[in-house]
Protein backbone atom coordinates (compact mmCIF):
# COMPACT_ATOMS: atom_id res chain seq x y z
CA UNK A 1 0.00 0.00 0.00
CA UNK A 2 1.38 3.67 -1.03
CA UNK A 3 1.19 6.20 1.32
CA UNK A 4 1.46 8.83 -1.22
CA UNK A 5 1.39 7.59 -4.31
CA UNK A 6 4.21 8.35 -6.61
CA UNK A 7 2.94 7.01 -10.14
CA UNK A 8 2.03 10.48 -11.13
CA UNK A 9 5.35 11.24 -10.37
CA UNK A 10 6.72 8.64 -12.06
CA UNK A 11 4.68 9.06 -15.58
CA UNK A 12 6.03 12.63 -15.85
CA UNK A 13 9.51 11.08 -15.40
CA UNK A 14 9.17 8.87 -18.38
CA UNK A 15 7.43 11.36 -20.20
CA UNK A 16 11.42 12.81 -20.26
CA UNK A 17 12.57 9.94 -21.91
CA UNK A 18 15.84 9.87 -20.05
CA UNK A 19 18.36 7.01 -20.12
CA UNK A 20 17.72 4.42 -17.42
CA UNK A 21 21.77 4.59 -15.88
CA UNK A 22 20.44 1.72 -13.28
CA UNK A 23 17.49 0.38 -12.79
CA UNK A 24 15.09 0.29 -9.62
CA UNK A 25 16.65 -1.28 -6.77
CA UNK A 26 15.82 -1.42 -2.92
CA UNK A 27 17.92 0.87 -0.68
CA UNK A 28 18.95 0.33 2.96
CA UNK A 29 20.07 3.21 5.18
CA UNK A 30 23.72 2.31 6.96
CA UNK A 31 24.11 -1.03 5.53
CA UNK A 32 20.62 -2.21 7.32
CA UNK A 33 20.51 -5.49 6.08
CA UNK A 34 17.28 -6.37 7.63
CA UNK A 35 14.97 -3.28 6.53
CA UNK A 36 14.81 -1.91 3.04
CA UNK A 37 14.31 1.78 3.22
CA UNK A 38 12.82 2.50 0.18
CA UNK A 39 13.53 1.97 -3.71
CA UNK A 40 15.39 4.45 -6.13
CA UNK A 41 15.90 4.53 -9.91
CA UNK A 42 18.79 6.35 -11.67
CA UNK A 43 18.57 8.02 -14.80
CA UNK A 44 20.98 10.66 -16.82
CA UNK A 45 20.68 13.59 -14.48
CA UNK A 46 17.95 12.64 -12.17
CA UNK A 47 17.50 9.85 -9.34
CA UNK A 48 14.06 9.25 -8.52
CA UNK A 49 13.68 7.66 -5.24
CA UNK A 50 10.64 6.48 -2.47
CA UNK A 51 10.70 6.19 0.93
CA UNK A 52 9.13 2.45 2.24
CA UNK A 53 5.68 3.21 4.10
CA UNK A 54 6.25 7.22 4.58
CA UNK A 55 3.96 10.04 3.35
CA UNK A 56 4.80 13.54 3.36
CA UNK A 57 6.17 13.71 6.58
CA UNK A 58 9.88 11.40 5.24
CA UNK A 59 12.21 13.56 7.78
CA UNK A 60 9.73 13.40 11.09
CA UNK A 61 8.48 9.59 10.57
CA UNK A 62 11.52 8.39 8.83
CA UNK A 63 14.41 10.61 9.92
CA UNK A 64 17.29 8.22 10.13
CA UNK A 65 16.50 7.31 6.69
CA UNK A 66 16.00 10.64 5.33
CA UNK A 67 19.34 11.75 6.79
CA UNK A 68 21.07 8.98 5.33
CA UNK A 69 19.89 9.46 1.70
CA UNK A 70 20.82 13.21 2.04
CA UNK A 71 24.06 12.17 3.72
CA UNK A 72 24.78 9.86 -0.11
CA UNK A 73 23.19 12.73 -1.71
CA UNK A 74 25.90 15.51 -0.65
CA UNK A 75 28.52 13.12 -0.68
CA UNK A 76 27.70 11.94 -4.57
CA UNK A 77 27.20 8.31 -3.21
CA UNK A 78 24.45 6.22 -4.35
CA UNK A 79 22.18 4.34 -2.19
């Protein structure tokens, strides 16, 4: 079940008709092995990714995993 739904999201991303660089994968914040964070896709100059069972609220509900994402973010690491 989505919390917020991202298709919308999604459809206007392939609407750009970027090149996939890799594909949709699950993500786990500090090498958590046992709970999959969320999924992200990686295209030519944009990474798209969700946040497992979070709505709008990803930094108060899910703020170890938000900090780690922006923590790969500024550091140009992937997930």
């Amino acid at each position: 079940m989505l919390a917020v739904p991202f298709n919308g999201n999604q459809k206007w991303i392939d609407n750009l008709r970027l090149e996939i660089k890799s594909p949709w994968r699950k993500w786990r914040a500090f090498d958590d092995n046992e709970n999959v964070a969320g999924y992200r896709v990686i295209y030519d100059g944009l990474t798209f990714v969700t946040f497992k069972g979070v709505g709008h609220m990803v930094v108060a509900w899910h703020a170890r995993d938000a900090f780690y994402m922006l923590k790969q973010y500024l550091n140009d690491k992937d997930l």
